[in-house]
PDB file of N, CA and C in Angstrom:
ATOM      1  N   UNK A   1      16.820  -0.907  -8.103  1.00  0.00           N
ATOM      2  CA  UNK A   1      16.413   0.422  -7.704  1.00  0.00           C
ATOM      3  C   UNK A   1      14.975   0.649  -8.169  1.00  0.00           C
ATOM      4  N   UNK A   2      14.092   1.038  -7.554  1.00  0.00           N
ATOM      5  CA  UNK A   2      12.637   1.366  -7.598  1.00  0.00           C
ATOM      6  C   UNK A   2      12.665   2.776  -8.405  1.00  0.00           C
ATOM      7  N   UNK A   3      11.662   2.486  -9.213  1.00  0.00           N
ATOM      8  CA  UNK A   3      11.652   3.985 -10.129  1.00  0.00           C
ATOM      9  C   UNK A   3      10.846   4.748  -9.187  1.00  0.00           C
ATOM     10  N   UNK A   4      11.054   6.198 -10.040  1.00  0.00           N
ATOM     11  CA  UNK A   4      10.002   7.168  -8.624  1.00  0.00           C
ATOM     12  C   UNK A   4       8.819   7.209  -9.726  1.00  0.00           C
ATOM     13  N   UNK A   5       7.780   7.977  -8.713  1.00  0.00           N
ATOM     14  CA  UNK A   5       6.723   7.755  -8.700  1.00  0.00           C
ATOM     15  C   UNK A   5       5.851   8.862  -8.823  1.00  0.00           C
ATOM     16  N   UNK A   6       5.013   9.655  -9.442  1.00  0.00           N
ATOM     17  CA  UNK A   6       4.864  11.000  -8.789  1.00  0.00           C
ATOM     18  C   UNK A   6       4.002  10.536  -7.645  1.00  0.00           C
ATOM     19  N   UNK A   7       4.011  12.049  -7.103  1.00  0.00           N
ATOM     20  CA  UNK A   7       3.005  11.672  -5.782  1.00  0.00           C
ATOM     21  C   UNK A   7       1.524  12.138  -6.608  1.00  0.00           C
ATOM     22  N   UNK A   8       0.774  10.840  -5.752  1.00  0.00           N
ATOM     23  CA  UNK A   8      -0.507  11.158  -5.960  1.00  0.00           C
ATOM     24  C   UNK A   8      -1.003  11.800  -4.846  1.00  0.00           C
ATOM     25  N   UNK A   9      -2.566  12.409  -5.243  1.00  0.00           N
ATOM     26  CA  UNK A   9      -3.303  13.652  -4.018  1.00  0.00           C
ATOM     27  C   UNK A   9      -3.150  14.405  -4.068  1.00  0.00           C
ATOM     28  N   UNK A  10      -1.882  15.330  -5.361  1.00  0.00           N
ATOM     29  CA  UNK A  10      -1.899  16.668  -5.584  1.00  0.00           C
ATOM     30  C   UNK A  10      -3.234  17.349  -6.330  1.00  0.00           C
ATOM     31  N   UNK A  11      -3.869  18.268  -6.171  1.00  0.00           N
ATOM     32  CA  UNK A  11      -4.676  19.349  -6.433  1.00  0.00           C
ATOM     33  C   UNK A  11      -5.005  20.073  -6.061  1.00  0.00           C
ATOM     34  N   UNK A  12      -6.130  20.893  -6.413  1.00  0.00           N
ATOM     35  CA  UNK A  12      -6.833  21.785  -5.881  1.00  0.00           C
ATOM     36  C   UNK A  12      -6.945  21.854  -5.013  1.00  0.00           C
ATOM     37  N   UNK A  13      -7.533  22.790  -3.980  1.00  0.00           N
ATOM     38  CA  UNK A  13      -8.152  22.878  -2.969  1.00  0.00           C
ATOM     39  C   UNK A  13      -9.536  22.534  -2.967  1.00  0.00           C
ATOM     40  N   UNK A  14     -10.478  21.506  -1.866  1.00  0.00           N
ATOM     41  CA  UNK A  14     -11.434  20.988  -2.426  1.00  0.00           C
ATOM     42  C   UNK A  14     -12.172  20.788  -0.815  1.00  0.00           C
ATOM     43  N   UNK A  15     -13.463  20.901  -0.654  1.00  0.00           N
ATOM     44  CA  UNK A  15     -14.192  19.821   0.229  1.00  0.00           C
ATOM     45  C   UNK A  15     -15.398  19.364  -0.305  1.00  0.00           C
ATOM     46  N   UNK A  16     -15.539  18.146   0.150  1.00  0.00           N
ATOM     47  CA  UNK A  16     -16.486  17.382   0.143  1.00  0.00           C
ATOM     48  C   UNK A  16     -17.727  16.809   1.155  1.00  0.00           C
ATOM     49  N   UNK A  17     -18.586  16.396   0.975  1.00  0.00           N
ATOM     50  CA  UNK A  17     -19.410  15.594   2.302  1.00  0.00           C
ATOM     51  C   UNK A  17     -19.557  14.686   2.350  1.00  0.00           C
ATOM     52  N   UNK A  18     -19.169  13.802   3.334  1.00  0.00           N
ATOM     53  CA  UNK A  18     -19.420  12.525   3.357  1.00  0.00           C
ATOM     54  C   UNK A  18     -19.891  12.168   4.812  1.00  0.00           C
ATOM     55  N   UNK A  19     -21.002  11.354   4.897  1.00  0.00           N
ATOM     56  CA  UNK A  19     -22.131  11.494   5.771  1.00  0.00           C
ATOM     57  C   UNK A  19     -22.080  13.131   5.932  1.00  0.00           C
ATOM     58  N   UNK A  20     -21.524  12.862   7.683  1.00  0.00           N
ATOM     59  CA  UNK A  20     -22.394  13.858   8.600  1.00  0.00           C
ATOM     60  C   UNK A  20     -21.548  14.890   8.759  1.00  0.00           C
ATOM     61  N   UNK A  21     -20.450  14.894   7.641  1.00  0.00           N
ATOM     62  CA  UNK A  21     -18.840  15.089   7.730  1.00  0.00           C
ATOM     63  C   UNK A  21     -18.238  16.137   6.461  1.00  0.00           C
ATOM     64  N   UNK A  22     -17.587  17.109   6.599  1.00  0.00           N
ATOM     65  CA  UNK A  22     -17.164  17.511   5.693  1.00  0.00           C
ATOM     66  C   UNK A  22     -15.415  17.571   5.834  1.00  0.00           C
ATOM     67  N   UNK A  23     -14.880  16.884   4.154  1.00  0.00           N
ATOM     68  CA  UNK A  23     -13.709  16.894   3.989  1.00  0.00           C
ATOM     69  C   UNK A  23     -12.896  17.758   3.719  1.00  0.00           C
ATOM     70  N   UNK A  24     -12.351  18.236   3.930  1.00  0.00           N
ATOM     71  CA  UNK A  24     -11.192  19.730   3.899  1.00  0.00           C
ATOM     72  C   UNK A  24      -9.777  18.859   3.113  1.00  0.00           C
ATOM     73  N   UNK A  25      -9.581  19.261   1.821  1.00  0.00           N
ATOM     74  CA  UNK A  25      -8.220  18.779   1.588  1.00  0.00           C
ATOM     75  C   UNK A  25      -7.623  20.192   0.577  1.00  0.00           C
ATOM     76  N   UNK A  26      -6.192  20.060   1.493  1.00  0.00           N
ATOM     77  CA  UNK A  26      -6.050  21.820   0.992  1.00  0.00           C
ATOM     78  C   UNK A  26      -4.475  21.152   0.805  1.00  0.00           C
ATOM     79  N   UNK A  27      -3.736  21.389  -0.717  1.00  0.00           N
ATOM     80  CA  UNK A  27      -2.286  21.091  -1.241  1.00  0.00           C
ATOM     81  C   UNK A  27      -1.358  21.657  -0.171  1.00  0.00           C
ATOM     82  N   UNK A  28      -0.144  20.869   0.151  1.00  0.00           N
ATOM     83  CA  UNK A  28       0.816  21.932   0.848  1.00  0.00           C
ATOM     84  C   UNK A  28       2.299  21.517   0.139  1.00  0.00           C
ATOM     85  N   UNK A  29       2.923  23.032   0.123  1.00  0.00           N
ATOM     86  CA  UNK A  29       4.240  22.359  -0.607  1.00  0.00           C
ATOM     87  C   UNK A  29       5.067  21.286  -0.648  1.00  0.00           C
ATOM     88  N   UNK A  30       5.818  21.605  -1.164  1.00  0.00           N
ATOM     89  CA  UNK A  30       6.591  20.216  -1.612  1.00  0.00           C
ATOM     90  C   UNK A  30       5.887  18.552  -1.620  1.00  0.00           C
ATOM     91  N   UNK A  31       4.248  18.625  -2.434  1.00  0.00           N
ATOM     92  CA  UNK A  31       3.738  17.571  -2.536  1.00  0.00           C
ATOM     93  C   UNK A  31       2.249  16.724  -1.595  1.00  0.00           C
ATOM     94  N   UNK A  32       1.592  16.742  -2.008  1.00  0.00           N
ATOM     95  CA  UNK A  32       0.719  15.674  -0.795  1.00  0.00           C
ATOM     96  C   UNK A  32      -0.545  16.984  -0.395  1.00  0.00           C
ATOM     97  N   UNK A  33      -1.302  16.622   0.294  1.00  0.00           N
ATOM     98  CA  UNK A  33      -2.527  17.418   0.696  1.00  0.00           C
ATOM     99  C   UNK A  33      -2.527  17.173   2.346  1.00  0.00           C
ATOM    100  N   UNK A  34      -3.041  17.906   2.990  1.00  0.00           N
ATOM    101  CA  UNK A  34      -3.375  18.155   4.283  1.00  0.00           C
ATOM    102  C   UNK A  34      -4.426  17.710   4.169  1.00  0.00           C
ATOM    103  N   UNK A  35      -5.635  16.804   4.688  1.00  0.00           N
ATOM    104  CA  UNK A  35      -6.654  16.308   4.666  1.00  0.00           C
ATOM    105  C   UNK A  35      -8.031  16.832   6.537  1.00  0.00           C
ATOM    106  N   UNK A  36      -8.725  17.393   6.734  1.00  0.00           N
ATOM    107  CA  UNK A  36      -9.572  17.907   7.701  1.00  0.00           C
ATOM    108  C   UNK A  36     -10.937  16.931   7.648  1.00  0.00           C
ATOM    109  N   UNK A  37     -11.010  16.402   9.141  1.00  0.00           N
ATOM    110  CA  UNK A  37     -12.403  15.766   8.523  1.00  0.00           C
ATOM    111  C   UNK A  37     -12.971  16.578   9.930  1.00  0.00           C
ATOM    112  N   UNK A  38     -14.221  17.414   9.507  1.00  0.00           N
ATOM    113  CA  UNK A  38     -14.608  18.995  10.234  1.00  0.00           C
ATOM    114  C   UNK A  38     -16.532  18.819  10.608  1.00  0.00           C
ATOM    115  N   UNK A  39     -17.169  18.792  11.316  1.00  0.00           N
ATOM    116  CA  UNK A  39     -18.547  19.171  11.362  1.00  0.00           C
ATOM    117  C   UNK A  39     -18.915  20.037  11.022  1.00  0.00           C
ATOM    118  N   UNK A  40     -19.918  20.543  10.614  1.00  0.00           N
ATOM    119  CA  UNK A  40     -20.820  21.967  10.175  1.00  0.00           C
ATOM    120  C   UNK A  40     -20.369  22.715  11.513  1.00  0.00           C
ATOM    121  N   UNK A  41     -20.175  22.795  12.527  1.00  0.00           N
ATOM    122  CA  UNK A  41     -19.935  23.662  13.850  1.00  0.00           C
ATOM    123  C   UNK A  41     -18.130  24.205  13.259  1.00  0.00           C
ATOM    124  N   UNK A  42     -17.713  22.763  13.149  1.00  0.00           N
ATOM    125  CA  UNK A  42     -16.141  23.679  13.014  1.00  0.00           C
ATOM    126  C   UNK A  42     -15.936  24.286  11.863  1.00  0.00           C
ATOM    127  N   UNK A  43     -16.972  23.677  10.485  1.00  0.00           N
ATOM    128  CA  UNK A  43     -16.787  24.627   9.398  1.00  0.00           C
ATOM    129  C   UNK A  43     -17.078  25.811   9.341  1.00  0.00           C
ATOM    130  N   UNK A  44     -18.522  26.077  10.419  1.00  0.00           N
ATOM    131  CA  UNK A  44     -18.557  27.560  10.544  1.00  0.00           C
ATOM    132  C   UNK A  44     -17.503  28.436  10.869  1.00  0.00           C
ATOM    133  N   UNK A  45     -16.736  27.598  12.437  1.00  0.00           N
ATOM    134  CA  UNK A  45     -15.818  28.209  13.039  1.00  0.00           C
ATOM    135  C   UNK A  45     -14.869  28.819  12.372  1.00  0.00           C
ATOM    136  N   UNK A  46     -14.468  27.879  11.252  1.00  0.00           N
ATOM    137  CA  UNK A  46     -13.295  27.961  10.549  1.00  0.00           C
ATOM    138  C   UNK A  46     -13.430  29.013   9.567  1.00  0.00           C
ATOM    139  N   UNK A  47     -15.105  28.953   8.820  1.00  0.00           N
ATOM    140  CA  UNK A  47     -15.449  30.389   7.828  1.00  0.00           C
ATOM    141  C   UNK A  47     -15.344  31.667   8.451  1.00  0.00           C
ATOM    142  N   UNK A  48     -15.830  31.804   9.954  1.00  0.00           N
ATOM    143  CA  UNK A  48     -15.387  32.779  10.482  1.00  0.00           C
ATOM    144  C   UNK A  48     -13.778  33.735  10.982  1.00  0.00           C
ATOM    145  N   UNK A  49     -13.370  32.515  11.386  1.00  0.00           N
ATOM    146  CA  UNK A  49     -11.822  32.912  11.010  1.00  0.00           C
ATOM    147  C   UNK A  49     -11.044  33.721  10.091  1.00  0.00           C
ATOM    148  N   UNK A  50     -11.022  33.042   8.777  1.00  0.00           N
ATOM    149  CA  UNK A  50     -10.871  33.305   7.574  1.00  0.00           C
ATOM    150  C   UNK A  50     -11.684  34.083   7.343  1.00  0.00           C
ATOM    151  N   UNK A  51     -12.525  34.372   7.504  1.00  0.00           N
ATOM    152  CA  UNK A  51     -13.606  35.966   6.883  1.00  0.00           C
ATOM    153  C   UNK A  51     -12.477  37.327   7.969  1.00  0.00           C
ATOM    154  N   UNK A  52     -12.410  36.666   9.571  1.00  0.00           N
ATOM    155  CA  UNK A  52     -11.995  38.090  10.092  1.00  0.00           C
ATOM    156  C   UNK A  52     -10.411  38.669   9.585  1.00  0.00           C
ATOM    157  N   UNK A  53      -9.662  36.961   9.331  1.00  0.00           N
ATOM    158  CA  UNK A  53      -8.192  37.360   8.943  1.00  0.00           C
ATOM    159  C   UNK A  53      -8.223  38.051   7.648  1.00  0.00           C
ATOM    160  N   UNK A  54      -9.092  37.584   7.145  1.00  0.00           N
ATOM    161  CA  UNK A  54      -9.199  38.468   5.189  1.00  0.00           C
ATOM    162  C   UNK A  54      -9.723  39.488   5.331  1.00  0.00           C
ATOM    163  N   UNK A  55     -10.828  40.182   5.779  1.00  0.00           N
ATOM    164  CA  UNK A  55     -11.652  41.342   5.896  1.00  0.00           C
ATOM    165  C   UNK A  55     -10.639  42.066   6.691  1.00  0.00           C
ATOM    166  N   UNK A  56      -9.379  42.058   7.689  1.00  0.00           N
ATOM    167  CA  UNK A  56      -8.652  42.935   8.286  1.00  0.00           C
ATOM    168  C   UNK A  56      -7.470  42.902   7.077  1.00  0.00           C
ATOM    169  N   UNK A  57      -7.043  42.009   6.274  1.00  0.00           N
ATOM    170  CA  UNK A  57      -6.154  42.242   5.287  1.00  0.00           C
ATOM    171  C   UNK A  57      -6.218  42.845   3.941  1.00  0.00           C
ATOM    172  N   UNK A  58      -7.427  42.671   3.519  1.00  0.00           N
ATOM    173  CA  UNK A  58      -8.419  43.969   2.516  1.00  0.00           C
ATOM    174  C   UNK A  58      -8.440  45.399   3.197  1.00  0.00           C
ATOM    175  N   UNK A  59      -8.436  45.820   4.455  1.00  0.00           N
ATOM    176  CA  UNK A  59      -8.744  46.876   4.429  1.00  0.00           C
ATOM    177  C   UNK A  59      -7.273  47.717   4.438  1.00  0.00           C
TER     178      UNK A  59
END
């Protein structure tokens, strides 16, 4: 029987750049990260999003 293992890739929420590229890795339950590999166009897209869904949930 194989011992367990924890899972690795749990943390924070984090991005990075690599080249021309930015990495999106955001935890999701029960273990492991969701990983985004995004351009400056979709990161905007995506800051905008998240600014309109939060700025209507603050008010």
């Amino acid at each position: 029987m194989a011992a367990m293992k924890p899972r690795t890739g749990d943390g924070p929420m984090e991005v990075t750049k690599e080249g021309r590229s930015l990495i999106l890795r955001v935890p999701i339950d029960g273990g492991g990260r969701l990983v985004l590999e995004l351009n400056a166009e979709e990161a905007g897209n995506l800051k905008d999003c998240l600014l309109g869904v939060t700025d209507s949930v603050a008010s």
